[in-house]
C-alpha atoms as a PDB file:
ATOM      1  CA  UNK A   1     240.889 302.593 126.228  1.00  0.00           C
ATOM      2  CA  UNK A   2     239.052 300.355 123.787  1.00  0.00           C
ATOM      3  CA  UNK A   3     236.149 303.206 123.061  1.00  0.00           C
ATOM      4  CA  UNK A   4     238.238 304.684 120.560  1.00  0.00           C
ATOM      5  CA  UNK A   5     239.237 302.173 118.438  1.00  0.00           C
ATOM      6  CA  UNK A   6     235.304 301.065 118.379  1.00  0.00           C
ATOM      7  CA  UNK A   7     234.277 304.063 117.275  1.00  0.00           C
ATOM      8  CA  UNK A   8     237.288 304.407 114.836  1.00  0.00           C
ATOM      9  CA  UNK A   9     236.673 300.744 113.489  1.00  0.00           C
ATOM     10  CA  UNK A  10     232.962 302.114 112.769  1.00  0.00           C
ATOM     11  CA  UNK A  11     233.854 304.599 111.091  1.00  0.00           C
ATOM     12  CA  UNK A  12     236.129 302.649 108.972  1.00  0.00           C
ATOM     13  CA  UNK A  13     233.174 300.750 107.724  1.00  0.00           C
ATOM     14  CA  UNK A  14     230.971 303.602 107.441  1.00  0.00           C
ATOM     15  CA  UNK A  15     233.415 305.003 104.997  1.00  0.00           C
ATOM     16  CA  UNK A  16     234.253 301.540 102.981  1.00  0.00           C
ATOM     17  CA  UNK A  17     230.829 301.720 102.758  1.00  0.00           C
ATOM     18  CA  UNK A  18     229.298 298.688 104.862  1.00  0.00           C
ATOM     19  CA  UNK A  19     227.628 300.560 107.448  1.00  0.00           C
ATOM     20  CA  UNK A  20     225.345 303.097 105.941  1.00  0.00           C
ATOM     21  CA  UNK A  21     225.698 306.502 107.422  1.00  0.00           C
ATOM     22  CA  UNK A  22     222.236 307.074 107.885  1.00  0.00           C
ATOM     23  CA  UNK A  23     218.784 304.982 106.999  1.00  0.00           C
ATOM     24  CA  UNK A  24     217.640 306.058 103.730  1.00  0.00           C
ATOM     25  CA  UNK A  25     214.537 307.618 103.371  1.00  0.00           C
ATOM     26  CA  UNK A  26     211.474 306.922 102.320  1.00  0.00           C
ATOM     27  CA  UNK A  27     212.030 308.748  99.086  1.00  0.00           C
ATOM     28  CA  UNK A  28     214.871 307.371  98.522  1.00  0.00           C
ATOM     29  CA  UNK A  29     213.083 303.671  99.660  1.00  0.00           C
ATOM     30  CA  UNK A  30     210.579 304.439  97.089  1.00  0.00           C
ATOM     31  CA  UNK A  31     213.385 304.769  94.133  1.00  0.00           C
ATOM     32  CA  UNK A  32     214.210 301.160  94.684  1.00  0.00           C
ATOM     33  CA  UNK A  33     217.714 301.798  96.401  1.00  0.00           C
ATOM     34  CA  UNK A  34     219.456 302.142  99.232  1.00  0.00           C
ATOM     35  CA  UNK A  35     221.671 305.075  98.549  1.00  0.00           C
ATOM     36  CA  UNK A  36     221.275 309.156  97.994  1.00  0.00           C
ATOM     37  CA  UNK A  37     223.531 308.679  94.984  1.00  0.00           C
ATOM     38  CA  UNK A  38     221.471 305.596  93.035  1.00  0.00           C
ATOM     39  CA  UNK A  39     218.290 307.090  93.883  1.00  0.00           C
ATOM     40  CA  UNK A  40     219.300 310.842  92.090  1.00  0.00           C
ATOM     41  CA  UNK A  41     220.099 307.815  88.814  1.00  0.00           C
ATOM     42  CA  UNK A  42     216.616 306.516  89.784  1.00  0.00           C
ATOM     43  CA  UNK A  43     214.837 309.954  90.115  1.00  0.00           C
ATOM     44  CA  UNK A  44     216.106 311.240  86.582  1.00  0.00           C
ATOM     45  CA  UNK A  45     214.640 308.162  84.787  1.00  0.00           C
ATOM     46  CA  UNK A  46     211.602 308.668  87.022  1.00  0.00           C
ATOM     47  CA  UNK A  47     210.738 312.113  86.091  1.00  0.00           C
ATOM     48  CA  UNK A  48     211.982 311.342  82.475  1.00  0.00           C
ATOM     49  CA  UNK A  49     209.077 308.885  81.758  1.00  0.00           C
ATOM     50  CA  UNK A  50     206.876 311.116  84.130  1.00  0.00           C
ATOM     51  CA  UNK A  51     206.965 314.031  81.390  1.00  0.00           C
ATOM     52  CA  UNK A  52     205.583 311.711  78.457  1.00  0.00           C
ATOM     53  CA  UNK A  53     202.623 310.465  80.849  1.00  0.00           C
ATOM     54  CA  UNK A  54     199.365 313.636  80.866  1.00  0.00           C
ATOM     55  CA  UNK A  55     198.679 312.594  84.413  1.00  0.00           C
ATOM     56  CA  UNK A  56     201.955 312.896  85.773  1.00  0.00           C
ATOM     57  CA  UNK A  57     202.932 315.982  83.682  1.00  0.00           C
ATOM     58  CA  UNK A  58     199.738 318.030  85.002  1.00  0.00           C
ATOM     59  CA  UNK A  59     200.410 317.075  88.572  1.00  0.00           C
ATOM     60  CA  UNK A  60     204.183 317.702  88.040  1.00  0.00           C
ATOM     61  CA  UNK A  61     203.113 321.484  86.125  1.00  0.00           C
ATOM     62  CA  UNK A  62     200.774 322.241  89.319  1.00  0.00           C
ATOM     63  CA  UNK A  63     203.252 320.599  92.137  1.00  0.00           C
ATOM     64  CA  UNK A  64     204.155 323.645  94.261  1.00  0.00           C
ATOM     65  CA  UNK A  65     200.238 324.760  94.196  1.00  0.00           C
ATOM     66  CA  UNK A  66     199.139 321.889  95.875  1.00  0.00           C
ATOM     67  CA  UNK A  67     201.972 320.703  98.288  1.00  0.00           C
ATOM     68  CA  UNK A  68     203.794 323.654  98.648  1.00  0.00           C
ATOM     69  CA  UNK A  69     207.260 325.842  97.468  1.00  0.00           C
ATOM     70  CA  UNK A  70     209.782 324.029  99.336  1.00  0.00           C
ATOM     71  CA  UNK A  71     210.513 319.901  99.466  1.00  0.00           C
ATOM     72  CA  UNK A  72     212.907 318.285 102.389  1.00  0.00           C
ATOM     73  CA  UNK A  73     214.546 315.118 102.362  1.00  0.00           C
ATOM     74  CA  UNK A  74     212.292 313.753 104.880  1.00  0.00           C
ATOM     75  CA  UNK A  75     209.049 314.579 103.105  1.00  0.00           C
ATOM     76  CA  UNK A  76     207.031 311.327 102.464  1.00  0.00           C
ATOM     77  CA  UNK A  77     205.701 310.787  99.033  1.00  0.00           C
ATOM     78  CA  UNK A  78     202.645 308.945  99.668  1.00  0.00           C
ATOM     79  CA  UNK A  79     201.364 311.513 102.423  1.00  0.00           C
ATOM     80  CA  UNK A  80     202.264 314.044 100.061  1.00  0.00           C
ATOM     81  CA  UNK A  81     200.340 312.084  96.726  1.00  0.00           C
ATOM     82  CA  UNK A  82     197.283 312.177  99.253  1.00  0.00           C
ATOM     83  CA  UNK A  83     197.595 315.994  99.136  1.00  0.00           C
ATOM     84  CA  UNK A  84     196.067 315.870  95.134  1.00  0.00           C
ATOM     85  CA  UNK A  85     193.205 315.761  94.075  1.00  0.00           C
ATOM     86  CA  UNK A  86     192.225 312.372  92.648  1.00  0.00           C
ATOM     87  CA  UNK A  87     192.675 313.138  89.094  1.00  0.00           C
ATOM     88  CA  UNK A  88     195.705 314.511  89.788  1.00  0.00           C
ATOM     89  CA  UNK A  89     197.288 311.315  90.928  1.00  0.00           C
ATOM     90  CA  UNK A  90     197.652 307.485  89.939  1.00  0.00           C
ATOM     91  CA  UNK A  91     200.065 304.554  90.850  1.00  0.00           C
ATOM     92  CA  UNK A  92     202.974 306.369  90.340  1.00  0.00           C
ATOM     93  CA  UNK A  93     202.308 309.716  92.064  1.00  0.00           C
ATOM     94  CA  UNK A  94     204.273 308.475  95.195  1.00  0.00           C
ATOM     95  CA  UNK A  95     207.231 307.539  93.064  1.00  0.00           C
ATOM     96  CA  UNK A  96     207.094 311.004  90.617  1.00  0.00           C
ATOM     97  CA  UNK A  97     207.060 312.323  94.167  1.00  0.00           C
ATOM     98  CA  UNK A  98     210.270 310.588  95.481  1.00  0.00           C
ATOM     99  CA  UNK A  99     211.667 311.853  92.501  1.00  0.00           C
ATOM    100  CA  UNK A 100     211.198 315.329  92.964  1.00  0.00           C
ATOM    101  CA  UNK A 101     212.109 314.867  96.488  1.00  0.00           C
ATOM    102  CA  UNK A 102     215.336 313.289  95.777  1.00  0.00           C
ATOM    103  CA  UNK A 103     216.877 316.164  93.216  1.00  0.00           C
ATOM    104  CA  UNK A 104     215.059 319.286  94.588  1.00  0.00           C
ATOM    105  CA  UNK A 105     214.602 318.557  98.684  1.00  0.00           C
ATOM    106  CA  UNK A 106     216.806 319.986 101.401  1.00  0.00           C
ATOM    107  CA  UNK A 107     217.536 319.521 104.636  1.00  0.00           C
ATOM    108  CA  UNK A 108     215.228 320.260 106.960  1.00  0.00           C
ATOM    109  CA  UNK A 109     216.600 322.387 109.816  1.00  0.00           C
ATOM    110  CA  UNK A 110     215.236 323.846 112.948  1.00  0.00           C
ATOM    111  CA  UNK A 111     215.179 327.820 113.291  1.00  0.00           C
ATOM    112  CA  UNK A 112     217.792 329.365 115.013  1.00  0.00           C
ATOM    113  CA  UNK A 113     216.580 331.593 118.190  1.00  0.00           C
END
């Protein structure tokens, strides 16, 4: 049957890497790559130059206050910037955001009955 060799010669380029195994997300979008691993590269430098700006620092020092304890993978930074008060954000709040997201957000997963 020619089903399995379809789904083997996917997998084959999911693995070399030409098919991506899923779409990235918008964190990840917001990072300026394509891939988990880049964006966690992107993140660092992110929240590196985050820490020497007073804006981003503040928002960063009150983060689980406002938007709550727990970050997933899915979250999307600008919803979540829109969640601060105004002086608590600027242009880059979305991408300080994706940051976080990227090295501190899990999976989100439904509850088991």
């Amino acid at each position: 049957m020619w089903l399995p060799r379809i789904v083997k010669s996917l997998r084959d380029l999911v693995t070399a890497g030409a098919v991506p195994e899923t779409a990235p997300s918008k964190a990840v979008r917001l990072l300026g790559v394509a891939r988990m691993a880049d964006a966690r590269v992107q993140a660092a430098h992110a929240l590196a130059g985050a820490r020497r700006c007073t804006c981003c620092r503040d928002m960063l020092e009150h983060l689980y206050e406002r938007v709550g304890s727990t970050l997933f993978l899915d979250d999307d930074p600008e919803q979540l910037a829109q969640s601060l008060e105004d002086g608590e954000r600027d242009g880059f709040t979305a991408r300080v955001l994706a940051a976080c997201i990227v090295l501190s957000g899990r999976e989100r997963v439904a509850p088991v009955s």
